[in-house]
N, C-alpha and C. Protein backbone atom coordinates (compact mmCIF):
# COMPACT_ATOMS: atom_id res chain seq x y z
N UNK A 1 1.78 -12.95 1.50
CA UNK A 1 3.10 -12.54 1.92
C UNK A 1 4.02 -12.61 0.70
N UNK A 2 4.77 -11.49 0.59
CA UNK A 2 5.68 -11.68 -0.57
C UNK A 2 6.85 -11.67 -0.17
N UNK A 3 7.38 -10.48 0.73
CA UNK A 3 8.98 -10.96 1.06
C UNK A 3 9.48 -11.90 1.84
N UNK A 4 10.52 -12.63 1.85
CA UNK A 4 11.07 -13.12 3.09
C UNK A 4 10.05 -14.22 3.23
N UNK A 5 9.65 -15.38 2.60
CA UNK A 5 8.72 -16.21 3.38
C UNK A 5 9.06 -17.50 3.80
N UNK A 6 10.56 -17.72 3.89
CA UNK A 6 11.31 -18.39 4.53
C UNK A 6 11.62 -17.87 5.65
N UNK A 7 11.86 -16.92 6.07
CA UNK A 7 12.29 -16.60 7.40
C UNK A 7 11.12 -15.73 7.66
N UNK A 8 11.40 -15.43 9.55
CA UNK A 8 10.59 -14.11 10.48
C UNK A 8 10.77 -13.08 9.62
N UNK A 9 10.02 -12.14 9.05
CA UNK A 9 9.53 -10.89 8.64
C UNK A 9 9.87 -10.07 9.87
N UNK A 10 10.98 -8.80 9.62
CA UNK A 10 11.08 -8.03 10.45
C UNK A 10 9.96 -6.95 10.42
N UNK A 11 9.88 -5.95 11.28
CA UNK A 11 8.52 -4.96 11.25
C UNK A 11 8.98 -4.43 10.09
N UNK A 12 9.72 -3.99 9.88
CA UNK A 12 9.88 -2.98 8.67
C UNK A 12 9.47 -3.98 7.11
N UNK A 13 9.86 -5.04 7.11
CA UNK A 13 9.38 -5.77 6.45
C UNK A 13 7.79 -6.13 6.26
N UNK A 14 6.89 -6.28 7.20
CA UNK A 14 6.05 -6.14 7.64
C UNK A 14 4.95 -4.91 7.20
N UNK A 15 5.47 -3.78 7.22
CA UNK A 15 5.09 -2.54 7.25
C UNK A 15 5.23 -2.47 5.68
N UNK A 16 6.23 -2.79 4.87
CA UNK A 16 6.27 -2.93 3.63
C UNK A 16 5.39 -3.61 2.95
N UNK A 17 5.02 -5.09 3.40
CA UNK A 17 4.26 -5.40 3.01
C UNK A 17 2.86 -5.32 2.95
N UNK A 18 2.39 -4.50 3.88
CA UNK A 18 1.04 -4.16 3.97
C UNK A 18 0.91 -3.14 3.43
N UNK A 19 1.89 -2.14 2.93
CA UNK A 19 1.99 -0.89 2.32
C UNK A 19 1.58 -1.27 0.62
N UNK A 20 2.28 -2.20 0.54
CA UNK A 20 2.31 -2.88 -0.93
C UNK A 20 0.73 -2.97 -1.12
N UNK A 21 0.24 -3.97 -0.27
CA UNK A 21 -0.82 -4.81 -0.39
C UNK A 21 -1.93 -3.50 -0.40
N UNK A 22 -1.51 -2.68 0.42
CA UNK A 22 -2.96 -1.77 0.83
C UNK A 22 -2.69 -0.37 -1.01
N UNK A 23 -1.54 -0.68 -1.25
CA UNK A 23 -1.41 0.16 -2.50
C UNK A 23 -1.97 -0.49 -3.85
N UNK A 24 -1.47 -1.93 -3.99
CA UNK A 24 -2.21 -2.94 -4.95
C UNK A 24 -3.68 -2.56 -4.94
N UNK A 25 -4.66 -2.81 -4.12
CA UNK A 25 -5.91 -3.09 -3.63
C UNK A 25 -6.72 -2.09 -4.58
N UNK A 26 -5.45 -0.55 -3.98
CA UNK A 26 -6.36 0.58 -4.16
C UNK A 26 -6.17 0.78 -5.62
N UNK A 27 -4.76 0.61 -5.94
CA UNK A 27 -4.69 0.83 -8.05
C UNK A 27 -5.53 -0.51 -8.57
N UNK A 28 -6.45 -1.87 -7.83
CA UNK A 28 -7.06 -2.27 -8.77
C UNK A 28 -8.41 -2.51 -8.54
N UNK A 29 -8.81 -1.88 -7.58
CA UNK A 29 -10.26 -1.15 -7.46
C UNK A 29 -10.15 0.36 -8.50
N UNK A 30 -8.90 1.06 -8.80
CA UNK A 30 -9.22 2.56 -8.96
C UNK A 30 -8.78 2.86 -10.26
N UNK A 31 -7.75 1.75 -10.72
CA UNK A 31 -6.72 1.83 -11.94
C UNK A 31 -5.78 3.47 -11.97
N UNK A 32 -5.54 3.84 -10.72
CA UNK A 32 -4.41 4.55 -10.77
C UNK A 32 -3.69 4.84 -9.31
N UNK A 33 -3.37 5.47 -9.35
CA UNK A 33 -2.42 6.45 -8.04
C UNK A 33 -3.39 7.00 -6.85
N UNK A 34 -3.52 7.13 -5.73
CA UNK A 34 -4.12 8.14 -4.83
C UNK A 34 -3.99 9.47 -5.21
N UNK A 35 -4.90 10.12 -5.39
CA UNK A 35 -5.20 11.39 -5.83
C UNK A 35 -4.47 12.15 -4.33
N UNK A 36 -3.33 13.62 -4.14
CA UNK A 36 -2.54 13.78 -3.94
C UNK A 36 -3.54 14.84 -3.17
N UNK A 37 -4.92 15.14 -3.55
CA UNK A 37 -5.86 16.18 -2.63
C UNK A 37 -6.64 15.28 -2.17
N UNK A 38 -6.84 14.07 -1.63
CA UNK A 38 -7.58 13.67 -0.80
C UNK A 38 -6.62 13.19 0.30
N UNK A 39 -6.96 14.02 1.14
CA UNK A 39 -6.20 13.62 2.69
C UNK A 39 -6.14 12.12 3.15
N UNK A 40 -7.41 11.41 3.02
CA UNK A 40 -7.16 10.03 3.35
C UNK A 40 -6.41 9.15 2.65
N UNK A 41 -5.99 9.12 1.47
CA UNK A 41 -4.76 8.82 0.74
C UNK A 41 -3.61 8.75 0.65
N UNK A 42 -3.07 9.98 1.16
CA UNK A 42 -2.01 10.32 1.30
C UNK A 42 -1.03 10.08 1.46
N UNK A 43 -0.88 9.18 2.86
CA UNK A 43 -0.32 8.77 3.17
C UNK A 43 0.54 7.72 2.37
N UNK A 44 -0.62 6.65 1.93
CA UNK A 44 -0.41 6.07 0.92
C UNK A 44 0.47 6.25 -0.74
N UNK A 45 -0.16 7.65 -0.91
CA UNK A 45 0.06 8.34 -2.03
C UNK A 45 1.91 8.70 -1.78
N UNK A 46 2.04 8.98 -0.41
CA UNK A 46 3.39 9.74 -0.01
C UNK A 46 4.74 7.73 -0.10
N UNK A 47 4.15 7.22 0.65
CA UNK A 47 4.63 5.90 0.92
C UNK A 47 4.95 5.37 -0.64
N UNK A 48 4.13 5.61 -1.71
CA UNK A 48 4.29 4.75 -3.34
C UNK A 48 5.31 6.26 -3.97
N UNK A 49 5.22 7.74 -3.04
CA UNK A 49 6.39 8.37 -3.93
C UNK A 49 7.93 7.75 -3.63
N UNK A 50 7.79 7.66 -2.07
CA UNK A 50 9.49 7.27 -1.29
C UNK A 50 9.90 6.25 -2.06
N UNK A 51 8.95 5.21 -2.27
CA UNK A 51 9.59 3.55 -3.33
C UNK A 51 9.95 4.39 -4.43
N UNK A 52 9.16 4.63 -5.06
CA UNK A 52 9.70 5.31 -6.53
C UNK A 52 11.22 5.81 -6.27
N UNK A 53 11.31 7.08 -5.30
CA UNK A 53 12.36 7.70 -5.36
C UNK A 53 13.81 6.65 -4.86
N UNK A 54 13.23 5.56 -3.91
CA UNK A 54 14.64 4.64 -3.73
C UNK A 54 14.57 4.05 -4.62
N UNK A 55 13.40 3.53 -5.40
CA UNK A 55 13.96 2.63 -6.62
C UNK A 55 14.86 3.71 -7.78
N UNK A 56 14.58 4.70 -7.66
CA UNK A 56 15.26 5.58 -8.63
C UNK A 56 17.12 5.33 -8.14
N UNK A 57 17.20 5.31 -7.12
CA UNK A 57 18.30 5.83 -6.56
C UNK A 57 19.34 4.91 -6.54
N UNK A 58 18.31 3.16 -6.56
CA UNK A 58 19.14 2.28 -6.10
C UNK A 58 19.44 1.82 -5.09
N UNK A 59 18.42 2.57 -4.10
CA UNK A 59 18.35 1.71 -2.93
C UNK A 59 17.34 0.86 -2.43
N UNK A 60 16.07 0.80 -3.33
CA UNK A 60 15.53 -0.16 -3.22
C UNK A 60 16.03 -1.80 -3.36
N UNK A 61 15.59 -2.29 -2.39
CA UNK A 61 16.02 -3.90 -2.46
C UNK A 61 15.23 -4.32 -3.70
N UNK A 62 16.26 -5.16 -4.75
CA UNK A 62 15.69 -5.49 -5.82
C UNK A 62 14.08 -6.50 -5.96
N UNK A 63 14.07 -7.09 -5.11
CA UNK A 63 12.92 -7.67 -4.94
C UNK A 63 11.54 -7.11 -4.69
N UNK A 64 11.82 -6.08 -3.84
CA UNK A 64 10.68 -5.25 -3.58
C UNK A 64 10.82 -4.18 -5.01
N UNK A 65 11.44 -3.81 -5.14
CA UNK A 65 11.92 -2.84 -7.05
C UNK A 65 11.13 -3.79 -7.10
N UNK A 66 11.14 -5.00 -8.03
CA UNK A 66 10.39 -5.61 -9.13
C UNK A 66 9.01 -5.55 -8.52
N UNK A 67 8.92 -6.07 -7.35
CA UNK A 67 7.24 -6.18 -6.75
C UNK A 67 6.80 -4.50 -7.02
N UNK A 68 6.91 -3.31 -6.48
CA UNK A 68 6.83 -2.37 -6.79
C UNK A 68 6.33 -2.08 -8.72
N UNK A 69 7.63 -1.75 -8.82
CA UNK A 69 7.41 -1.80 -10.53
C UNK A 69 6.28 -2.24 -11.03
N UNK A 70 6.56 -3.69 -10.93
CA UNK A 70 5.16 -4.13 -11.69
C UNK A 70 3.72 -3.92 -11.19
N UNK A 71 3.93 -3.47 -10.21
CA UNK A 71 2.59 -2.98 -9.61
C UNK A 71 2.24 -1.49 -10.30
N UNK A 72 3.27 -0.79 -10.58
CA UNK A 72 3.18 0.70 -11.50
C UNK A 72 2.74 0.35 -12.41
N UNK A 73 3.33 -0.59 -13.23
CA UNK A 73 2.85 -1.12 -14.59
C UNK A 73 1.49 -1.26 -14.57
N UNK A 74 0.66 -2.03 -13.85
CA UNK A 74 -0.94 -2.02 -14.26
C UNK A 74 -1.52 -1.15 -14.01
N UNK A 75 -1.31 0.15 -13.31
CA UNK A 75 -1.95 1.30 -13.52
C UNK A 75 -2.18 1.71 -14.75
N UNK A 76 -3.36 2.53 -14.54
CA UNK A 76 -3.89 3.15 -16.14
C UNK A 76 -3.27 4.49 -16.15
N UNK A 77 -2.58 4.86 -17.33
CA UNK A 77 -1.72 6.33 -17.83
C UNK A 77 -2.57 7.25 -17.72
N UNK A 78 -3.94 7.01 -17.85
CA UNK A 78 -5.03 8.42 -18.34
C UNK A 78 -5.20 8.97 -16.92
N UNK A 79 -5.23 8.43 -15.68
CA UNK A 79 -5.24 9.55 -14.67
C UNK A 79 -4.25 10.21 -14.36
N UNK A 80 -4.01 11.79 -14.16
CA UNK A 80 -3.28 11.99 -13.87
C UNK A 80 -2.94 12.61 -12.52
N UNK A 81 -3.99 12.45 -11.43
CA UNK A 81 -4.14 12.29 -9.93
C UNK A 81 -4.32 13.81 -9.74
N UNK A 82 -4.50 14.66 -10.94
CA UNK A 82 -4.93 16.03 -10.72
C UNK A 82 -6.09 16.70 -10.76
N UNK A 83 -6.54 17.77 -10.17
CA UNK A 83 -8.29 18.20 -10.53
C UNK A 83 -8.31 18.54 -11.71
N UNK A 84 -9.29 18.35 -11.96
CA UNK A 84 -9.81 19.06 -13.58
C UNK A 84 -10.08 20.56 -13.15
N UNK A 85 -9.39 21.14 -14.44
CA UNK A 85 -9.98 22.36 -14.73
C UNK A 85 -11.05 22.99 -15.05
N UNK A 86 -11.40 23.72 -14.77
CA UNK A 86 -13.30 24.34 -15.01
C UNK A 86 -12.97 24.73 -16.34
């Protein structure tokens, strides 16, 4: 558990955190991003764009920003979640 572990975790809180956890898992089994053409991903893949874009914006809660962030950080740069060209 990372947010809130003094108090009840609301669902949305909840939902965040398993989003986190199930995104961690997959960048350090995979060392990058969900590839954006595999359907079972996606979701996932869609859920780590929305953080990005509130952390861009400033509406990410700073705590989850940093948890986030540094989770970008250990990804590896060389994938770039696109097909290769023939």
């Amino acid at each position: 558990m990372y947010l809130t572990a003094y108090r009840q975790m609301s669902k949305s809180e909840e939902t965040w955190n398993a989003n986190y956890e199930a995104l961690k898992t997959y960048i350090l089994e995979r060392g990058h991003l969900p590839d954006k053409h595999v359907v079972t991903n996606r979701s996932l893949l869609n859920w780590a764009k929305y953080q990005r874009k509130k952390s861009k914006e400033g509406t990410l809660d700073s705590e989850k920003r940093e948890l986030f962030e540094s989770l970008l950080a250990t990804r590896s740069t060389e994938h770039t979640g696109g097909r290769r060209k023939a």
